[in-house]
Structures are given as C-alpha cells and as structure tokens.
C-alpha atoms as a PDB file:
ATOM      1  CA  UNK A   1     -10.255  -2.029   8.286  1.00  0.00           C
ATOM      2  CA  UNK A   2     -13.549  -4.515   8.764  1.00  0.00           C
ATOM      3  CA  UNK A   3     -14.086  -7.976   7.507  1.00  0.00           C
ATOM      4  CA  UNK A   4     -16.224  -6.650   4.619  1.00  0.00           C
ATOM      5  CA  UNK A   5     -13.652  -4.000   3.341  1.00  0.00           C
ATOM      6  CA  UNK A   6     -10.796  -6.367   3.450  1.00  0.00           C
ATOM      7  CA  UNK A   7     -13.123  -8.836   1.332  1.00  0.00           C
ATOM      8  CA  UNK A   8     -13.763  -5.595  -1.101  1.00  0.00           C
ATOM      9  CA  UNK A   9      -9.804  -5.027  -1.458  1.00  0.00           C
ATOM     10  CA  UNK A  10      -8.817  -8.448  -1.865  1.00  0.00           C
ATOM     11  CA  UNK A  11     -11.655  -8.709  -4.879  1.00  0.00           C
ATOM     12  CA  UNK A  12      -9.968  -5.809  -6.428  1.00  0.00           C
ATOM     13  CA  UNK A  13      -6.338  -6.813  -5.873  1.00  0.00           C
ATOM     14  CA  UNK A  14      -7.265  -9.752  -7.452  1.00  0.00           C
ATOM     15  CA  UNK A  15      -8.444  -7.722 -10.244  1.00  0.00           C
ATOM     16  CA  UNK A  16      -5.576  -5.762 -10.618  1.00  0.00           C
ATOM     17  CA  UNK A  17      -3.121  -9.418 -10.477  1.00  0.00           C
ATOM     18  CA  UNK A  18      -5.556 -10.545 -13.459  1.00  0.00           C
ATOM     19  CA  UNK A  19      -4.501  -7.789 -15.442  1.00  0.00           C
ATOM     20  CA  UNK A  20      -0.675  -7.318 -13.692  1.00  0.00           C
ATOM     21  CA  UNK A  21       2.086  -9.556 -12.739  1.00  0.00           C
ATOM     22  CA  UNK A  22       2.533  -9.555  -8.701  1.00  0.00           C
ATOM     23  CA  UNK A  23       6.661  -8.450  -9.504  1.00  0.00           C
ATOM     24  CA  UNK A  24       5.539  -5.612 -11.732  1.00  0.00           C
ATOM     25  CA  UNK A  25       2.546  -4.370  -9.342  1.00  0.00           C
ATOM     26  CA  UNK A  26       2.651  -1.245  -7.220  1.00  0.00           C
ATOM     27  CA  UNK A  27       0.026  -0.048  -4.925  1.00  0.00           C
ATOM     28  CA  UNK A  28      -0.526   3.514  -4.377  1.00  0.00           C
ATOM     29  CA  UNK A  29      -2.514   4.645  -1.877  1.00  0.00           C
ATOM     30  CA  UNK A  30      -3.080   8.202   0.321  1.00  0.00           C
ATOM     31  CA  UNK A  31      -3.767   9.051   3.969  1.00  0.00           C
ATOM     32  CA  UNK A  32      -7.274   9.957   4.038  1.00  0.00           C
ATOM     33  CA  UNK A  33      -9.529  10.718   7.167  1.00  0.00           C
ATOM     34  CA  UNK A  34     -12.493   9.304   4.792  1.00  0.00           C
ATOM     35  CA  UNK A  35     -10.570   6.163   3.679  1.00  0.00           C
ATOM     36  CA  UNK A  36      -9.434   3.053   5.860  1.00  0.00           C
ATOM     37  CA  UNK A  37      -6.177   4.534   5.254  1.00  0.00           C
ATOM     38  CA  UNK A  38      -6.775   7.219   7.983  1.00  0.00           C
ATOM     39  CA  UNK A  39      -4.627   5.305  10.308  1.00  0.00           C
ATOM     40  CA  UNK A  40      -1.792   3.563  11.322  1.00  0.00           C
ATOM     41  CA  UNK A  41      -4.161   0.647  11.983  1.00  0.00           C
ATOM     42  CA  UNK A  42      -5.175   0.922   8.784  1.00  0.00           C
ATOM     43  CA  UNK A  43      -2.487   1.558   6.694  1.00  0.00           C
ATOM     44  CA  UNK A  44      -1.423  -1.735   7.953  1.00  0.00           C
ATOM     45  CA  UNK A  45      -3.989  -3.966   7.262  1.00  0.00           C
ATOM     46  CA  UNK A  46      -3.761  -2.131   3.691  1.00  0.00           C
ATOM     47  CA  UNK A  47      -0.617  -3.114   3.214  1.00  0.00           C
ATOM     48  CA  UNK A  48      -0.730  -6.686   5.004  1.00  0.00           C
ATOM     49  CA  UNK A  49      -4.041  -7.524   2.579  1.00  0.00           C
ATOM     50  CA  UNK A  50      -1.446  -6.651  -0.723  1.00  0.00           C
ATOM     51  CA  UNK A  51       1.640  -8.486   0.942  1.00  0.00           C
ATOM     52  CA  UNK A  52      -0.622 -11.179   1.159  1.00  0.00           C
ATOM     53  CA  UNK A  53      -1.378 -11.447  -2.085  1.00  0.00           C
ATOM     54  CA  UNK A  54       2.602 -11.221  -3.155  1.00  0.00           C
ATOM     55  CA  UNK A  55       2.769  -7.723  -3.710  1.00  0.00           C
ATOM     56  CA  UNK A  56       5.804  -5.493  -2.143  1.00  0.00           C
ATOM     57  CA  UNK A  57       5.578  -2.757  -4.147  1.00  0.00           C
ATOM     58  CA  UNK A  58       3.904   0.402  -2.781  1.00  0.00           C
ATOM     59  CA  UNK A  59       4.285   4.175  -2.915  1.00  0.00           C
ATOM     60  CA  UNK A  60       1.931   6.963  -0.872  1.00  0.00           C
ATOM     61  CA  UNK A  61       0.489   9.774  -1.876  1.00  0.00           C
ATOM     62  CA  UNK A  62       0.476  12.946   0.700  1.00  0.00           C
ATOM     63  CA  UNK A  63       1.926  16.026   1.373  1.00  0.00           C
ATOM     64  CA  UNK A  64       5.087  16.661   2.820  1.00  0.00           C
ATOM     65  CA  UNK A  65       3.474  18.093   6.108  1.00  0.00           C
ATOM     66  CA  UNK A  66       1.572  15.474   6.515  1.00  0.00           C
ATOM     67  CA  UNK A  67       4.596  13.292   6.291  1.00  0.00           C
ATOM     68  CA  UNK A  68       6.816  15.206   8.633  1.00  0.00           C
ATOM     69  CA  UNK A  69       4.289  14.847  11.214  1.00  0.00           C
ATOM     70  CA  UNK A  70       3.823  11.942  13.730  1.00  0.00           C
ATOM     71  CA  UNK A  71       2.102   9.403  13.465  1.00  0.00           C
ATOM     72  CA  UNK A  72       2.976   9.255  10.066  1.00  0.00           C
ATOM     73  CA  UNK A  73       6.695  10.070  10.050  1.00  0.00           C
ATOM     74  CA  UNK A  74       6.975   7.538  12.672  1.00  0.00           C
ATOM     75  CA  UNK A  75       5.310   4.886  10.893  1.00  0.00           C
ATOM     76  CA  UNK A  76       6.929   5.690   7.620  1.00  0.00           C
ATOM     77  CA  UNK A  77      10.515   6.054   9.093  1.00  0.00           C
ATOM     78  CA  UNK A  78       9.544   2.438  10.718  1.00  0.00           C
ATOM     79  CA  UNK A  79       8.669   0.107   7.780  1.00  0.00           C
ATOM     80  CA  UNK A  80      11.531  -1.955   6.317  1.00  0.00           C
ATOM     81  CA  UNK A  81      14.116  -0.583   4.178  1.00  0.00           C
ATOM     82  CA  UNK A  82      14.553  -2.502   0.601  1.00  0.00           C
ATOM     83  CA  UNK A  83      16.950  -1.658  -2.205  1.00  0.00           C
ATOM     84  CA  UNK A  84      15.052   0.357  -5.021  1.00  0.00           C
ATOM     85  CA  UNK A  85      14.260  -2.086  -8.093  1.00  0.00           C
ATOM     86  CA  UNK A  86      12.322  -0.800 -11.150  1.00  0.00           C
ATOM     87  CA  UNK A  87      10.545  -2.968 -13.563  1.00  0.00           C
ATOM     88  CA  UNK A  88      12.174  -3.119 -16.497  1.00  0.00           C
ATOM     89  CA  UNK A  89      10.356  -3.275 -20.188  1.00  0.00           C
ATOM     90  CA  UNK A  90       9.820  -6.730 -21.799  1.00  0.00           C
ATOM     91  CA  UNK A  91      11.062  -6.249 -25.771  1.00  0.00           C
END
C-alpha cells in the first residue's frame, strides 16, 4: 500500500471509530487484484493500519478456492490464533 492510501484508510478508520467503539469494530475486507488487498504485502499493511488504530477485529471476504490456495492459505493459516469473542448488546 503507498503513503497516500494508507493516509486515505486511516481518514476513514477514523471515521468509522467516530461512529464505533474500537472493542465493538470489525473490519471486513476481500482479496482483490484491483484493491491494495491483492497481496500478502498488502493485506498486511491493511491490517497493521487498523491494529494501529486499536482494532483486532477482522473477517475476509473470498471464496473458498481462493482460500485453499497459496499464498493465501498460507498467510491465513499463519496469522495468530485468538479465542472467538462476540460483542454483546448494551440494554
């Protein structure tokens, strides 16, 4: 990801935190050749720019073929492994 798209996501991420506590936040995203998500390299930075900014939460979007396959499988089976939690409704 450049400079200037990292400066784009953190504006919206900061956007989204307005609006969202950090603990309740999840980030979607999808593996897209036309998105800076096309990568490994990229996923990363995508995720580093939200961890950044306190948020752990993420899911991804793709098809199970594309999941299965390396480099993605790889890089999925690699990231850290944290217990489930799901927000729970404020009365």
């Amino acid at each position: 990801m450049s400079p200037a798209m990292l400066a784009e996501l953190s504006k919206a991420l900061d956007t989204v935190l307005a609006l969202t506590p950090k603990e309740k936040t999840y980030i979607q995203w999808i593996n897209s050749p036309n998105l800076p998500t096309q990568d490994v390299a990229g996923t990363r930075a995508y995720i580093a720019a939200c961890q950044a900014k306190g948020i752990d939460n993420f899911a991804v979007e793709g098809s199970i073929d594309l999941l299965r396959k390396d480099p993605w499988r790889g890089f999925y089976m690699s990231l850290a492994k944290s217990p489930s939690v799901r927000p729970t409704r404020q009365q």
